[in-house]
Protein backbone atom coordinates (compact mmCIF):
# COMPACT_ATOMS: atom_id res chain seq x y z
CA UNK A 1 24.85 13.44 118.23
CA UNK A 2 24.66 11.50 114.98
CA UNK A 3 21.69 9.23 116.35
CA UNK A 4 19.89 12.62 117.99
CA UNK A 5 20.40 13.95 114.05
CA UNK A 6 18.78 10.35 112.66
CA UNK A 7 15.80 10.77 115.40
CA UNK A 8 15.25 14.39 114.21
CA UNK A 9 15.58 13.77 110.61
CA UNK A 10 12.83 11.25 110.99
CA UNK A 11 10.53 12.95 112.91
CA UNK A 12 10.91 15.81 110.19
CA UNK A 13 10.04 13.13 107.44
CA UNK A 14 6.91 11.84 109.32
CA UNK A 15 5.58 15.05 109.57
CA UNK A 16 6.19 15.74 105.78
CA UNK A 17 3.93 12.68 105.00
CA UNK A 18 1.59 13.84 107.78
CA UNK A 19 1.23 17.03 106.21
CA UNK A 20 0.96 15.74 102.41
CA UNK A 21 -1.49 13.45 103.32
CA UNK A 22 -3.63 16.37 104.80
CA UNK A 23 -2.98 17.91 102.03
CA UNK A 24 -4.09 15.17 99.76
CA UNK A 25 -6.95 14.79 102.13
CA UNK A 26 -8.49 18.02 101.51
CA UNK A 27 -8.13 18.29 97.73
CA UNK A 28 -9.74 14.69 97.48
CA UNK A 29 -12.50 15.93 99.68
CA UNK A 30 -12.47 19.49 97.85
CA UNK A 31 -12.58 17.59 94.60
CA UNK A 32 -15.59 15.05 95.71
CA UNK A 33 -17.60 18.06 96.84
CA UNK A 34 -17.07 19.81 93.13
CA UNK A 35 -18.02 16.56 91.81
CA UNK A 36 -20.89 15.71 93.59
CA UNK A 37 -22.20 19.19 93.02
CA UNK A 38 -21.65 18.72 89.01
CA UNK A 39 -24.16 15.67 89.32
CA UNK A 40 -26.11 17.52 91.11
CA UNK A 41 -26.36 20.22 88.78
CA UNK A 42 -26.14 18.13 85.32
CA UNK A 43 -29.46 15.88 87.31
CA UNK A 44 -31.13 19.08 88.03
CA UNK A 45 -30.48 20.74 84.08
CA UNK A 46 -31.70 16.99 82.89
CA UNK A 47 -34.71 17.47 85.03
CA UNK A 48 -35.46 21.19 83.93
CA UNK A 49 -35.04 20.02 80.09
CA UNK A 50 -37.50 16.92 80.65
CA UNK A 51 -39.90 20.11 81.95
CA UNK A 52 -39.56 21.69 78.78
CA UNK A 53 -40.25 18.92 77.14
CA UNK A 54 -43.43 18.30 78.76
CA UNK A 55 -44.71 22.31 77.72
CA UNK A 56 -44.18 21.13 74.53
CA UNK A 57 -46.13 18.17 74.35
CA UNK A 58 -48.76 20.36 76.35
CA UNK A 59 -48.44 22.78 73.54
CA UNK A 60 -49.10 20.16 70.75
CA UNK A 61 -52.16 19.01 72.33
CA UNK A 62 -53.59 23.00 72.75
CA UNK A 63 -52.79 22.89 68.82
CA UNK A 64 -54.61 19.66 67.98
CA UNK A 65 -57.56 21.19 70.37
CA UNK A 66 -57.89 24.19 68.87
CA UNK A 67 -57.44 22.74 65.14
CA UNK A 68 -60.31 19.80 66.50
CA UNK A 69 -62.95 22.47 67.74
CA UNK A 70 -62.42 25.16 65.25
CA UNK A 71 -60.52 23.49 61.71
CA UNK A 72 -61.38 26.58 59.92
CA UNK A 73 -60.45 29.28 61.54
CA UNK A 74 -57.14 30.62 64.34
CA UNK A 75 -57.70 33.34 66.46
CA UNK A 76 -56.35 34.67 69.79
CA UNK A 77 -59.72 33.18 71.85
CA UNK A 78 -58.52 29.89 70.88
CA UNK A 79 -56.59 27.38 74.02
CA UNK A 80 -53.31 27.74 72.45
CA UNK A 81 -52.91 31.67 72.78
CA UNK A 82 -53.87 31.86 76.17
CA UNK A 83 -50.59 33.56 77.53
CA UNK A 84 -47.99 31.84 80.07
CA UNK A 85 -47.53 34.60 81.80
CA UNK A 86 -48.03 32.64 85.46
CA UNK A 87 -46.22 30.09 85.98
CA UNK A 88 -47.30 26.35 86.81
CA UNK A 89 -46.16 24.73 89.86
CA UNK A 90 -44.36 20.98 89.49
CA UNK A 91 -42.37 19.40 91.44
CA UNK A 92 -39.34 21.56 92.85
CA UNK A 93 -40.33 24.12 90.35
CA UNK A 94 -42.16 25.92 87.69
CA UNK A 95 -42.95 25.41 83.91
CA UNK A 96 -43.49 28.11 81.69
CA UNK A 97 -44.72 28.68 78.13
CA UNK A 98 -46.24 30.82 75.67
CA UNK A 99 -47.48 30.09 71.89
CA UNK A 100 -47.16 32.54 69.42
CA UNK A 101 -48.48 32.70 65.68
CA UNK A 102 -45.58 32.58 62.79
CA UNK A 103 -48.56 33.93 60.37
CA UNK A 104 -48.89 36.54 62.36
CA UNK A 105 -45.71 38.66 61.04
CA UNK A 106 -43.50 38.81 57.87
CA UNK A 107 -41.89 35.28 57.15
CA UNK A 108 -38.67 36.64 56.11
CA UNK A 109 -37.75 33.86 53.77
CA UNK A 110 -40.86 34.85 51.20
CA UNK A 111 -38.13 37.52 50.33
CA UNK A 112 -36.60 34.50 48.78
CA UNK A 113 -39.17 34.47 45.57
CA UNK A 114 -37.14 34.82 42.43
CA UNK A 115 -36.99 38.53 41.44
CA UNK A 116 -36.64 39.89 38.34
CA UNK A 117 -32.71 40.71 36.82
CA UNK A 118 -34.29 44.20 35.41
CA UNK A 119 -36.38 46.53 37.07
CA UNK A 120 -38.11 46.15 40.79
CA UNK A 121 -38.49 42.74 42.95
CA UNK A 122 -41.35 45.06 44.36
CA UNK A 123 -43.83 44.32 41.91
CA UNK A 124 -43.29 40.60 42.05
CA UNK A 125 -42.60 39.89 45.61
CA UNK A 126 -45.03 41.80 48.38
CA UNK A 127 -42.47 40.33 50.85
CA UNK A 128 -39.91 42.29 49.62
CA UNK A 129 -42.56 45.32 49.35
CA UNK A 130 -43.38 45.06 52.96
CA UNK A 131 -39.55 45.15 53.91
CA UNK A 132 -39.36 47.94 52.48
CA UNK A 133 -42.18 49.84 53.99
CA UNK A 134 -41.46 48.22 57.15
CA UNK A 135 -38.01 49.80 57.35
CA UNK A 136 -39.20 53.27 55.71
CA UNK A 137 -42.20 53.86 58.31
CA UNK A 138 -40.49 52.37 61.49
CA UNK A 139 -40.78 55.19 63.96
CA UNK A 140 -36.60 57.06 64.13
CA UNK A 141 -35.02 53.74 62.76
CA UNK A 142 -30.95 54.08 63.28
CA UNK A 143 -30.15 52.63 60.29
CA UNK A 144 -26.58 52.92 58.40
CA UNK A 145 -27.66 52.18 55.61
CA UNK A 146 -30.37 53.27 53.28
CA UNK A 147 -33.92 51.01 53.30
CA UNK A 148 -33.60 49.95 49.80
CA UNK A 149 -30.02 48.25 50.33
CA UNK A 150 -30.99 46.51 53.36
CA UNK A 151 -34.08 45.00 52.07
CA UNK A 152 -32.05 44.17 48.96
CA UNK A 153 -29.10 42.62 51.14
CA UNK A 154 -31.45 40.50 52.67
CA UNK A 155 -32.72 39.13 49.17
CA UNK A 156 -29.05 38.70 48.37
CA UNK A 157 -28.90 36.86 51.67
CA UNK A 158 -31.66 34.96 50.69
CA UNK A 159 -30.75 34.27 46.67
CA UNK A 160 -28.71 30.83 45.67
CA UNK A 161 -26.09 33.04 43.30
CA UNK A 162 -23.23 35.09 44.04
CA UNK A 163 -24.62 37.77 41.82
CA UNK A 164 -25.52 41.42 43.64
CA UNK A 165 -28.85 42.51 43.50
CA UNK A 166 -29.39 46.38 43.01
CA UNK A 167 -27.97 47.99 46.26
CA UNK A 168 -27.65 44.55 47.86
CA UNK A 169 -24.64 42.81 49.27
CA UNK A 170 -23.37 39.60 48.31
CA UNK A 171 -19.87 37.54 49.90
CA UNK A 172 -17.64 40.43 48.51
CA UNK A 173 -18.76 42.52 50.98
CA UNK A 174 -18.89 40.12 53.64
CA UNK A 175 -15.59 38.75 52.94
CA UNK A 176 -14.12 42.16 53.00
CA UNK A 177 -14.54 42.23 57.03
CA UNK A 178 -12.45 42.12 59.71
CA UNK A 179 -14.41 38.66 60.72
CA UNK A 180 -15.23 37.51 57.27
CA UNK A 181 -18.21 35.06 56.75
CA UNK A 182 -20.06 34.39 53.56
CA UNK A 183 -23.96 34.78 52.42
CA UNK A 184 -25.95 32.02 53.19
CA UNK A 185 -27.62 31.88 49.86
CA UNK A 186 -30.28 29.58 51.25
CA UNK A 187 -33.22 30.12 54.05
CA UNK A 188 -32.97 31.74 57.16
CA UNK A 189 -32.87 29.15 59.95
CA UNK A 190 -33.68 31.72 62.73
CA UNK A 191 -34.93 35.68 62.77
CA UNK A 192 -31.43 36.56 64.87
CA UNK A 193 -29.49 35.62 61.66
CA UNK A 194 -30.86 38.70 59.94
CA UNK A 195 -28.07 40.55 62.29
CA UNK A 196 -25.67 38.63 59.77
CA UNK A 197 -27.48 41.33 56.79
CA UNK A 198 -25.88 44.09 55.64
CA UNK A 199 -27.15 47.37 57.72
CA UNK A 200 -29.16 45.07 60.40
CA UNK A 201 -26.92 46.53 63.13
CA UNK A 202 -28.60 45.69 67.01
CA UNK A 203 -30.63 49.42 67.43
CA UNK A 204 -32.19 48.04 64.00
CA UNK A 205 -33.21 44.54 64.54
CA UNK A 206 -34.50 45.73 68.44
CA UNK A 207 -37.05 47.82 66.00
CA UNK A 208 -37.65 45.41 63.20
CA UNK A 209 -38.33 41.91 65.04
CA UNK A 210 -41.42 42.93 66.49
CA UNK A 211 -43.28 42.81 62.55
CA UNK A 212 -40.90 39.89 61.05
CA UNK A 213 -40.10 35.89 61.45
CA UNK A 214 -38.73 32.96 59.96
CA UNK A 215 -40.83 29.61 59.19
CA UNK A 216 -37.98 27.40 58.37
CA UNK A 217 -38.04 26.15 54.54
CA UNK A 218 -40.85 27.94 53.43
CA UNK A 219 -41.54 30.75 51.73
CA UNK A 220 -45.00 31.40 52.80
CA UNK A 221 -46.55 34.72 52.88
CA UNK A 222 -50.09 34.40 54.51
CA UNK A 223 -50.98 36.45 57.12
CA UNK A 224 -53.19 35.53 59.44
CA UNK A 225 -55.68 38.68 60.25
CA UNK A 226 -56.91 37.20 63.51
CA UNK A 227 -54.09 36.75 65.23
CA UNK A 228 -51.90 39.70 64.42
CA UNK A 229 -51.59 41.61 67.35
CA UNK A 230 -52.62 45.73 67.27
CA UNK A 231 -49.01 46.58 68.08
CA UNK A 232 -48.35 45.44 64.57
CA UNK A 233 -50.57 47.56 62.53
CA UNK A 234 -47.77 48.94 60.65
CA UNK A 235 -47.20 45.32 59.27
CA UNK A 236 -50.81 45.39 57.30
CA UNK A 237 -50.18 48.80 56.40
CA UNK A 238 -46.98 47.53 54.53
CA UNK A 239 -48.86 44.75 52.43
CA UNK A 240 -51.86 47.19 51.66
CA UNK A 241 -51.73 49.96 49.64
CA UNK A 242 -53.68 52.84 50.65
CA UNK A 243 -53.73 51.79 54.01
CA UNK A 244 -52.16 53.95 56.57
CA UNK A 245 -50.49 52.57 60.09
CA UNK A 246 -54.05 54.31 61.85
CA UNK A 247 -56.48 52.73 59.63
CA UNK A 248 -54.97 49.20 60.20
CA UNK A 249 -55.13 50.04 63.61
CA UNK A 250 -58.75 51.10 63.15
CA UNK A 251 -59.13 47.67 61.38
CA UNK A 252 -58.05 45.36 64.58
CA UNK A 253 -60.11 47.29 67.03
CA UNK A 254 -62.81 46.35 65.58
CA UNK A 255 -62.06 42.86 64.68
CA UNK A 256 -64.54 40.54 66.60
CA UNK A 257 -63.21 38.38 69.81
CA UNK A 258 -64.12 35.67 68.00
CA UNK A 259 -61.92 36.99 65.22
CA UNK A 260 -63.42 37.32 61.52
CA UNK A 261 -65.38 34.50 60.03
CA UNK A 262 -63.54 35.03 57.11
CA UNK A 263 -61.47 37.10 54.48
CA UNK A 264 -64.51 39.06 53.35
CA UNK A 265 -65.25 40.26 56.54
CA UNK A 266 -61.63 41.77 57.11
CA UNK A 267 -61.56 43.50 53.47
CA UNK A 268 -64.49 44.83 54.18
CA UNK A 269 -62.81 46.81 57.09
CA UNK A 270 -59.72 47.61 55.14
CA UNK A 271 -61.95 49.05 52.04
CA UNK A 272 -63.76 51.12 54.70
CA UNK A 273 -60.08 52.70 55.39
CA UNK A 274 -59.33 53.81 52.10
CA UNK A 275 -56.81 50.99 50.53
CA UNK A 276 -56.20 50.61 47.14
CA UNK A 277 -55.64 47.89 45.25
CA UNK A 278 -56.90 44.87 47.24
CA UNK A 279 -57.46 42.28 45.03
CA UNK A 280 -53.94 42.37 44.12
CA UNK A 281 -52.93 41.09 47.54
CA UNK A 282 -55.72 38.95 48.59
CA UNK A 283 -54.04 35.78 49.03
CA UNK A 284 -51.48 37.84 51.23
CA UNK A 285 -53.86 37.22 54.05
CA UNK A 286 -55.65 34.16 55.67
CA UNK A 287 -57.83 33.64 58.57
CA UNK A 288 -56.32 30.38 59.86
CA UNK A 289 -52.68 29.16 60.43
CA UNK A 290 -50.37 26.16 59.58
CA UNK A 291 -46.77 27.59 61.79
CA UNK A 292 -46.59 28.27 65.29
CA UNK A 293 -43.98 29.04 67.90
CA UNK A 294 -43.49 28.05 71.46
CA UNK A 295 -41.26 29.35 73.45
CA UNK A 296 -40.64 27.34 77.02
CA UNK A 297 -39.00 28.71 80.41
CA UNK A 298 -38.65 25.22 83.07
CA UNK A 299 -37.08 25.99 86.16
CA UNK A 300 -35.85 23.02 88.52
CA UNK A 301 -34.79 24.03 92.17
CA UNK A 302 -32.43 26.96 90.97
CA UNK A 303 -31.57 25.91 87.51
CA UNK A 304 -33.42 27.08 84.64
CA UNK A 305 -33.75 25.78 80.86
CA UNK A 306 -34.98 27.65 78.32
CA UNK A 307 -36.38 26.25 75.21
CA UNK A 308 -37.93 27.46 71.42
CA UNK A 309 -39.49 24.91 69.27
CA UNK A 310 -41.36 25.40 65.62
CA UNK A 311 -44.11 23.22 64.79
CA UNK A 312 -46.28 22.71 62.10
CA UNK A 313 -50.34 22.17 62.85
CA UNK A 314 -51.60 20.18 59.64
CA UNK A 315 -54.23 17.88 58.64
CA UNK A 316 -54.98 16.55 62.61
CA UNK A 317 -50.90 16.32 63.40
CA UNK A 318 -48.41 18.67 64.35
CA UNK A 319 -45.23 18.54 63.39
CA UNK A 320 -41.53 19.30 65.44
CA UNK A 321 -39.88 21.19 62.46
CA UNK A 322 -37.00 22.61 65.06
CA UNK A 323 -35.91 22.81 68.62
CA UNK A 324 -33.41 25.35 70.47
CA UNK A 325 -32.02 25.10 73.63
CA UNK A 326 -31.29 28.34 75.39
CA UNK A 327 -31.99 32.11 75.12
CA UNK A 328 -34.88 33.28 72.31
CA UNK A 329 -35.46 32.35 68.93
């Protein structure tokens, strides 16, 4: 009996090991699988990316085209705004891009310009001006908070002191949430930071970031006439006096393909529509561009990589000023 118990015993041992081992077996396997599918996936990503990279060197050379054959002048007949709408076949995927004009909307960091302590930023800084009417003539805006505050929040935002401006906001109120954060008191880097602004809740930007944008460092307000889109009337209608949402639509339809040969050409329109005051905010507008956008969709197999890069077109050269990988900038 005690050597029958020994030979049982045993046999109940071996198949313990038998059984780990399977078991070890499996999760080894199970484990090589995952990892073989992670270098699958991180070669594939690496792939996509490298795509994206390549619509933005194809992007630089539309720039340095268009800037070669036409030095003067940017307009929506140019190479680079042809739209990306279709993609482009490559190997085991698709590349995507589309170019679109950061003079063609409200640089958001011209609200920067030093205001004065007393009386109105308005009459020193049209950026601030065209916040304003931006926010006052958007169509059933859900705002919180009245137009005046939030255009002065995002000066605050904007300003290097601590110091409240008007109806702004500066850290005190920021710090006073349940997730505190302070001002930046410098540049925006990117448009979705405005969400950061007092009163810029999500119904508001969704309504807003259709007229406004960020050129990093800069606080350059020059609009460029040929390349702001119809859709955006309401943005010239902001910087003009006089000049209703209808006549600055009236104003693009009739701007050539070509787009106008120059400033003259597109006052000439705008006087025609009744504005006032036009020599005050002549250099508000230009006819050719420095800052563009491109935003890049690569897709590799079944990954996809998204990508937004700035760059600045200038003197024969363009310029990487930023890069972001993922979602939209």
């Amino acid at each position: 009996m005690n050597h029958k118990s020994q030979h049982g015993a045993a046999l109940i041992i071996v198949l313990f090991i038998v059984a780990l081992a399977s078991i070890l077996a499996v999760e080894m396997s199970t484990n090589l699988l995952v990892q073989v599918q992670k270098s699958t996936n991180i070669q594939g990503h690496q792939q996509a990316k490298w795509y994206a990279y390549a619509a933005e060197e194809l992007a630089i050379k539309a720039l340095l085209q268009s800037k070669k054959d036409d030095p003067d002048k940017t307009t929506l007949k140019q190479i680079w705004a042809q739209q990306g709408d279709i993609p482009y076949p490559v190997d085991n995927g698709t590349l995507q891009g589309k170019i679109t004009d950061l003079q063609a909307c409200l640089n958001l960091n011209a609200l920067r310009v030093k205001a004065p302590q007393t009386g109105s930023a308005d009459k020193t800084n049209p950026a601030h001006t065209a916040l304003l009417a931006l926010l006052e003539n958007i169509e059933d805006l859900p705002a919180e908070e009245s137009e005046e505050a939030m255009a002065d929040s995002v000066y605050d935002w904007l300003d290097e002191d601590s110091i409240t401006y008007r109806s702004g906001a500066e850290e005190d109120e920021y710090l006073s949430r349940k997730s505190p954060y302070m001002t930046a008191n410098s540049f925006f880097a990117s448009s979705s930071e405005l969400r950061l602004v007092k009163g810029f809740n999500p119904l508001v930007m969704e309504k807003i970031l259709p007229y406004v944008c960020v050129i990093p460092d800069s606080e350059l307000l020059a609009i460029n006439v040929n390349t702001i889109a119809p859709e955006q009337a309401l943005l010239l209608s902001a910087l003009i006096d006089g000049l209703s949402e209808s006549g600055a639509q009236s104003v693009l339809s009739v701007r050539p393909e070509e787009g106008f040969s120059n400033i003259e050409e597109f006052f000439e329109q705008v006087n025609q529509q009744g504005a006032q005051n036009v020599k005050s905010v002549e250099k508000l507008f230009t006819i050719n561009s420095e800052y563009f956008k491109l935003q890049a969709q690569a897709k590799f197999v079944d990954l996809r990589f998204s990508m937004t890069t700035l760059l600045h077109a200038k003197d024969g050269e363009v310029t990487i000023l930023a890069r972001k990988f993922g979602g939209v900038q």
